[in-house]
C-alpha atoms as a PDB file:
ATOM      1  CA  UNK A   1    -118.430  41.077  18.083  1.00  0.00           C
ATOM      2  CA  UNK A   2    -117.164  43.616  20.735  1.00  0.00           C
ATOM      3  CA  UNK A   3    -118.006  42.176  24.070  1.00  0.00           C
ATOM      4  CA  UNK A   4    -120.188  44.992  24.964  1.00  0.00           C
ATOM      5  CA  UNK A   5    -122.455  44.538  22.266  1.00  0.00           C
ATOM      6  CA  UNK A   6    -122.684  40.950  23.210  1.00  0.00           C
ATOM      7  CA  UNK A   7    -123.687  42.004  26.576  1.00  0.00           C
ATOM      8  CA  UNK A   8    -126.170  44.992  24.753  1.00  0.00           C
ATOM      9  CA  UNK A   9    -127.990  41.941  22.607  1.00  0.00           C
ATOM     10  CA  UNK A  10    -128.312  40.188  25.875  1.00  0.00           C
ATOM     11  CA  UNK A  11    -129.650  42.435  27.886  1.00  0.00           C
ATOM     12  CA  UNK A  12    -133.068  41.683  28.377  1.00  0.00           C
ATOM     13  CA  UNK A  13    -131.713  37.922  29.886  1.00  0.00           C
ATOM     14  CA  UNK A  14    -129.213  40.050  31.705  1.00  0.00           C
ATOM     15  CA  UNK A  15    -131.873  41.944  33.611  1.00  0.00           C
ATOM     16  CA  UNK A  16    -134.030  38.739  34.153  1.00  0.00           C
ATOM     17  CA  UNK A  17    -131.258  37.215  36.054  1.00  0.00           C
ATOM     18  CA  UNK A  18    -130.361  40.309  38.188  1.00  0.00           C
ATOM     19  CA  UNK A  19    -134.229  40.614  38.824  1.00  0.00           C
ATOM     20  CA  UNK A  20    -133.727  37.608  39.925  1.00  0.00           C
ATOM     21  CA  UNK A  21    -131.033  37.926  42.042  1.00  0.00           C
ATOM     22  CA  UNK A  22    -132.616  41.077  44.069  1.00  0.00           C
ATOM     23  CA  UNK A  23    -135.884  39.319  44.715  1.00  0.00           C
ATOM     24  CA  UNK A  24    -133.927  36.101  46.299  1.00  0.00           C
ATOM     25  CA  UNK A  25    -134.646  36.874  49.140  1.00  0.00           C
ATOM     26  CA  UNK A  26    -138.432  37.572  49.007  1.00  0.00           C
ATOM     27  CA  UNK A  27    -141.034  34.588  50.359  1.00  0.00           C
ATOM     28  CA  UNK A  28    -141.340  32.479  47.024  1.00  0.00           C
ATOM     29  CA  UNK A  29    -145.476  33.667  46.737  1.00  0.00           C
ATOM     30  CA  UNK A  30    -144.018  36.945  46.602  1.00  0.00           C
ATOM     31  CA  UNK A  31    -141.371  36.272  44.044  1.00  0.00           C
ATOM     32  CA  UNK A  32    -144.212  35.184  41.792  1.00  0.00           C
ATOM     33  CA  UNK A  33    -146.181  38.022  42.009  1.00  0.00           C
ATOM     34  CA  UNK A  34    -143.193  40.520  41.401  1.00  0.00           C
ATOM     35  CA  UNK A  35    -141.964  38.292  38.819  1.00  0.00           C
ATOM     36  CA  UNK A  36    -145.535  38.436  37.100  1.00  0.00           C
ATOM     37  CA  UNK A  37    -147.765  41.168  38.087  1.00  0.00           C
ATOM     38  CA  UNK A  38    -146.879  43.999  35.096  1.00  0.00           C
ATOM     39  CA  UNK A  39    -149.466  46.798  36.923  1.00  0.00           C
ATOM     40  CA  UNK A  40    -147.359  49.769  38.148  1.00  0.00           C
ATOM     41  CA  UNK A  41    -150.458  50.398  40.792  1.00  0.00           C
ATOM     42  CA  UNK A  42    -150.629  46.960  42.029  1.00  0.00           C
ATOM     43  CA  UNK A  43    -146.760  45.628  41.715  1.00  0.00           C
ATOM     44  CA  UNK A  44    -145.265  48.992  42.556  1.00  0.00           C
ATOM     45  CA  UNK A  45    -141.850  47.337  43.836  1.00  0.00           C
ATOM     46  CA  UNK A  46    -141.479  45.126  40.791  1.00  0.00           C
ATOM     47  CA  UNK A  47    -142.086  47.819  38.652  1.00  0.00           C
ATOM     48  CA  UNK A  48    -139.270  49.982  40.537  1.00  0.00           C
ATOM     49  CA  UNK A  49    -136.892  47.337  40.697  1.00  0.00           C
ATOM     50  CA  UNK A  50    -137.522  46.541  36.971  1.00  0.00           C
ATOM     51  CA  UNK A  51    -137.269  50.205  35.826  1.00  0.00           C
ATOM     52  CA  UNK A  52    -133.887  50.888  38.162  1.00  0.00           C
ATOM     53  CA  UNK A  53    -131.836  47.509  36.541  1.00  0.00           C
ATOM     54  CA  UNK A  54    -132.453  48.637  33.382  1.00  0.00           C
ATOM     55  CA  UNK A  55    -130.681  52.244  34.878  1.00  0.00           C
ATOM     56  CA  UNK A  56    -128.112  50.596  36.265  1.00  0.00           C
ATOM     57  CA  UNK A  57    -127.234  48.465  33.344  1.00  0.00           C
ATOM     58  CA  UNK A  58    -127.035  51.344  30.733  1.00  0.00           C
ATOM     59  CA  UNK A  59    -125.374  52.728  33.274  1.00  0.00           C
ATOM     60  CA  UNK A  60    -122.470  49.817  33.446  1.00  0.00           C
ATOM     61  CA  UNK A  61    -122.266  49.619  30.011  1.00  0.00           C
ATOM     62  CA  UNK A  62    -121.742  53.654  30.072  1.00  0.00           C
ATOM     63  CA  UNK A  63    -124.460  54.808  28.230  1.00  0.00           C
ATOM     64  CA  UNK A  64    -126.115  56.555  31.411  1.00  0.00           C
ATOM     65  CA  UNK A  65    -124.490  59.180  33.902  1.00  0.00           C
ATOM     66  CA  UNK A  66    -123.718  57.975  37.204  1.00  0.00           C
ATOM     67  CA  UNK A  67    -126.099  60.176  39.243  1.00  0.00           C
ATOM     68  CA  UNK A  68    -128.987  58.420  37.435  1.00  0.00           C
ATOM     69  CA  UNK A  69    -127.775  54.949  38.395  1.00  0.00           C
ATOM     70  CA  UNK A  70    -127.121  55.907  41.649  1.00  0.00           C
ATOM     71  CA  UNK A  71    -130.651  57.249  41.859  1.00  0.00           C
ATOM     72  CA  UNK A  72    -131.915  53.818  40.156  1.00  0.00           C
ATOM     73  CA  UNK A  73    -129.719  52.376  43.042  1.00  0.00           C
ATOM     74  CA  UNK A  74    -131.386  54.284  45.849  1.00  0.00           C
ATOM     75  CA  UNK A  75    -134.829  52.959  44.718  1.00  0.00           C
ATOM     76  CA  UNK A  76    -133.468  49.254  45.307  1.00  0.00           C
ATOM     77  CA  UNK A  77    -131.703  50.138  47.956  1.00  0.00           C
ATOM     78  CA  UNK A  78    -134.416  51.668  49.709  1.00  0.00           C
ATOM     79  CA  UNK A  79    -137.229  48.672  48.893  1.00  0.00           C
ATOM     80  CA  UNK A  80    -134.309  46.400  50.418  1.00  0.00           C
ATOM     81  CA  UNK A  81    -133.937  48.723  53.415  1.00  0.00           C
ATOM     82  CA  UNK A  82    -137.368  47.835  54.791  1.00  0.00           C
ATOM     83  CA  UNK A  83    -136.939  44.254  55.270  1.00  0.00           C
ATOM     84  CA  UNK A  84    -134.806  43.223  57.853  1.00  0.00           C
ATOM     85  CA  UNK A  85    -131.542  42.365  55.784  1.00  0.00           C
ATOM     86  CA  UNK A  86    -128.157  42.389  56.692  1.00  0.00           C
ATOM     87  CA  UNK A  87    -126.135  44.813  54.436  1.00  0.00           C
ATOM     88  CA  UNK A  88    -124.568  41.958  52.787  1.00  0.00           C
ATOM     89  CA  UNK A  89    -127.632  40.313  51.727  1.00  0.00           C
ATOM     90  CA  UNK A  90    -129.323  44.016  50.840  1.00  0.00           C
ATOM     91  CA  UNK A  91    -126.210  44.357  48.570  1.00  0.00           C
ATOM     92  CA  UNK A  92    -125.547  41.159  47.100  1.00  0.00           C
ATOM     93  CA  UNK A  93    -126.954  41.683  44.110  1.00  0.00           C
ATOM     94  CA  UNK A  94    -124.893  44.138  42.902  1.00  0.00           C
ATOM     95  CA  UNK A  95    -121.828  41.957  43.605  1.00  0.00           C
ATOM     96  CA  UNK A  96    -123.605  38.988  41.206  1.00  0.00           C
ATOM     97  CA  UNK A  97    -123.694  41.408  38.345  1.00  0.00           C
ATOM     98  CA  UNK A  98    -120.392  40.522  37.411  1.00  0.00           C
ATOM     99  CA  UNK A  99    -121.218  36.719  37.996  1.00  0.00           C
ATOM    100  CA  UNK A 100    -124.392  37.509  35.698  1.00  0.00           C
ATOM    101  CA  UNK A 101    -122.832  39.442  32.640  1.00  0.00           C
ATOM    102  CA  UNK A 102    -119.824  36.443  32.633  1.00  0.00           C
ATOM    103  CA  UNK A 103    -122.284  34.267  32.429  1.00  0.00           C
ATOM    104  CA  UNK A 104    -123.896  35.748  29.153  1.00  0.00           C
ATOM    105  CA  UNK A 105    -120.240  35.538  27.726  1.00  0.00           C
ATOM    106  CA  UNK A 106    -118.101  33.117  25.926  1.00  0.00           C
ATOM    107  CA  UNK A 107    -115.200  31.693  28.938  1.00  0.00           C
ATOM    108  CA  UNK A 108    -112.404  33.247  27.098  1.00  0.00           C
ATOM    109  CA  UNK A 109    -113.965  36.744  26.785  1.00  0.00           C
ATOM    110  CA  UNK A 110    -114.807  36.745  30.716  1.00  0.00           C
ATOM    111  CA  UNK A 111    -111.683  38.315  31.761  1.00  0.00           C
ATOM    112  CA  UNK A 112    -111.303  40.730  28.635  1.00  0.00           C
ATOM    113  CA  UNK A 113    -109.987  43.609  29.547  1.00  0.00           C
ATOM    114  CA  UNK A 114    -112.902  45.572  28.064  1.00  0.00           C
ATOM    115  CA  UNK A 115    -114.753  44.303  31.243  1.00  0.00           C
ATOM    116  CA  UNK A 116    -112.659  46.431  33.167  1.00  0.00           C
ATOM    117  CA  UNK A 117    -114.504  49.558  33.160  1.00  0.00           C
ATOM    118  CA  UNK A 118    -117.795  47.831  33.018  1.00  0.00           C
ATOM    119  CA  UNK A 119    -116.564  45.783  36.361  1.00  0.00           C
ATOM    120  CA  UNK A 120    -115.181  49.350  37.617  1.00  0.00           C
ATOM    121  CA  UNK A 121    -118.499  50.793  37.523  1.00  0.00           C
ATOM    122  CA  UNK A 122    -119.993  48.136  38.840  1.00  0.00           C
ATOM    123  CA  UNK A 123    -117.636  48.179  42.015  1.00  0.00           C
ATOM    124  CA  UNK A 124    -118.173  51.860  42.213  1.00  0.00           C
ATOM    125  CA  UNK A 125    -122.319  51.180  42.506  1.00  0.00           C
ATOM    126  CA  UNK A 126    -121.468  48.353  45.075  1.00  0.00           C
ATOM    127  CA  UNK A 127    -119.643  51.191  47.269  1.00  0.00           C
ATOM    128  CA  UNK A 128    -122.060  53.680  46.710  1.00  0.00           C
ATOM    129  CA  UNK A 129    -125.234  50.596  47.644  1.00  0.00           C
ATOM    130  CA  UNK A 130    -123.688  50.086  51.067  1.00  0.00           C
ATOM    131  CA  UNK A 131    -123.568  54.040  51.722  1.00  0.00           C
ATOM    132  CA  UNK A 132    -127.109  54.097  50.966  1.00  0.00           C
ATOM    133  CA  UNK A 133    -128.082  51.337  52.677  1.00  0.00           C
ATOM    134  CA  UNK A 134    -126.454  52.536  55.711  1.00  0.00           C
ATOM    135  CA  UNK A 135    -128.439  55.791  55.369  1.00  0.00           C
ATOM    136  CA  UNK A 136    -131.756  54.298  54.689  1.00  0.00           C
ATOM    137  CA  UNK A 137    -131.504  51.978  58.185  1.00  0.00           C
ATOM    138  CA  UNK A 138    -130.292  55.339  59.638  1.00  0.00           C
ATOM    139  CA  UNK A 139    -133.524  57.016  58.340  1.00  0.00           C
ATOM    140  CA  UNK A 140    -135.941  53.852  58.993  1.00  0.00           C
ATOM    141  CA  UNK A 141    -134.586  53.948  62.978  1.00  0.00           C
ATOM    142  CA  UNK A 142    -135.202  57.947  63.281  1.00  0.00           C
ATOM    143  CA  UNK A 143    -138.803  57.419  62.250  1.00  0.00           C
ATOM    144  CA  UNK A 144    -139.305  54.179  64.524  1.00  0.00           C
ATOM    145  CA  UNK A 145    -137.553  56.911  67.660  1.00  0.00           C
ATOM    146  CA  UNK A 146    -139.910  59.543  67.001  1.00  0.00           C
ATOM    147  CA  UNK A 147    -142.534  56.924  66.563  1.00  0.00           C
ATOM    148  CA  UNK A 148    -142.126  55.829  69.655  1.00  0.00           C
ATOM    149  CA  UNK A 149    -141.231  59.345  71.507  1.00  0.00           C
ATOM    150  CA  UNK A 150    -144.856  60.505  70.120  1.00  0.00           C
ATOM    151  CA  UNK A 151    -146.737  57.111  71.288  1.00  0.00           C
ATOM    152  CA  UNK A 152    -144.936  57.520  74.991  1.00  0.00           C
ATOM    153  CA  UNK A 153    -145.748  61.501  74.962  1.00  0.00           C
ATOM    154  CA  UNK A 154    -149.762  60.526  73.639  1.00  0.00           C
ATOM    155  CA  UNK A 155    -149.594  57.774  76.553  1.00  0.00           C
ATOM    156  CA  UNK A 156    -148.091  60.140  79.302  1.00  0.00           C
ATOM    157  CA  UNK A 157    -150.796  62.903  78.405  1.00  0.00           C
ATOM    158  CA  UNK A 158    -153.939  61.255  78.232  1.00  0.00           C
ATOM    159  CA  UNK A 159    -152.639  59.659  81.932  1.00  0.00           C
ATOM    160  CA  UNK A 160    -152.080  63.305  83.406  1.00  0.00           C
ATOM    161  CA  UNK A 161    -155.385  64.073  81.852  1.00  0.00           C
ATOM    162  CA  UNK A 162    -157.319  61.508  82.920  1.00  0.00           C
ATOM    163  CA  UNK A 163    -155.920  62.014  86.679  1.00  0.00           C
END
C-alpha cells in the first residue's frame, strides 16, 4: 500500500491527534468541551478548527488547492491569535504534523521519499501560519489603539462638557 493511502485510511486518527495538538494549549475544562461539544452554535471554535484540519490535510495530501488550506489556516490562525501566544506556540501545531502522520506509519516508510511533497506542503503552510499570525496580532493591536484613542476622546469630551 502506497504510503499516502495509508495516511488517507488513517485520517480520521490523523485529525484527532492534530486536534489535539492545536487545543494543547487551552485550560484542560476547555479542552473537554471543544473535544466534545459537536453544536456549531455552541462550540463554534471546535467546529472551525475541526472543519479547517480536515482542509489542511486534503490539502497535504494534494487533493485541495492551496488557497483553500491557507484559508482553513487563517481560521486557526486567527482563533490562536486571540490568546496571548507566542508565535511559536500559535504555530506549533503545524510543525507536529509531520511528527503526527510518521507516527501513523510503519518506521521504515517514515522517511519515504513520497513524504517529500506531503512534508513540502506542510513546510509551505508553516511559512504561510507565521505570516498570518503576524498579521492577525497586527490587526488585534490596531483595534485595541483605536479602542483606546475612542475611550480617551469619550473621556476628554464629556470633561470639557461637563466644565
Amino acid at each position: 500500500m502506497a504510503l499516502i493511502e495509508i495516511l488517507l485510511k488513517n485520517k480520521k486518527d490523523i485529525l484527532k491527534d492534530l486536534f489535539d495538538a492545536i487545543i494543547f494549549f487551552y485550560p484542560k475544562e476547555a479542552v473537554k468541551f471543544l473535544t466534545h461539544e459537536k453544536d456549531r452554535f455552541l462550540n463554534p471554535v471546535g467546529i472551525t478548527i475541526s472543519e479547517s484540519i480536515e482542509i489542511i490535510f486534503d490539502f497535504i495530501m494534494d487533493k485541495k488547492d492551496k488557497d483553500v488550506a491557507i484559508g482553513a489556516l487563517e481560521s486557526i490562525i486567527r482563533i490562536m491569535a486571540v490568546y496571548d501566544l507566542k508565535p511559536s506556540e500559535a504555530i506549533s501545531w503545524v510543525f507536529q504534523l509531520k511528527d503526527v502522520l510518521k507516527k501513523h506509519l510503519k518506521k521504515d516508510d517514515s522517511f519515504s521519499p513520497e513524504l517529500d511533497p506531503v512534508f513540502h506542503r506542510i513546510d509551505d503552510l508553516m511559512l504561510s501560519g507565521f505570516d498570518l499570525y503576524m498579521k492577525c496580532k497586527e490587526d488585534i493591536n490596531r483595534i485595541r489603539i483605536k479602542e483606546q484613542m475612542v475611550k480617551n476622546m469619550g473621556v476628554d469630551f464629556f470633561k470639557r462638557e461637563a466644565g
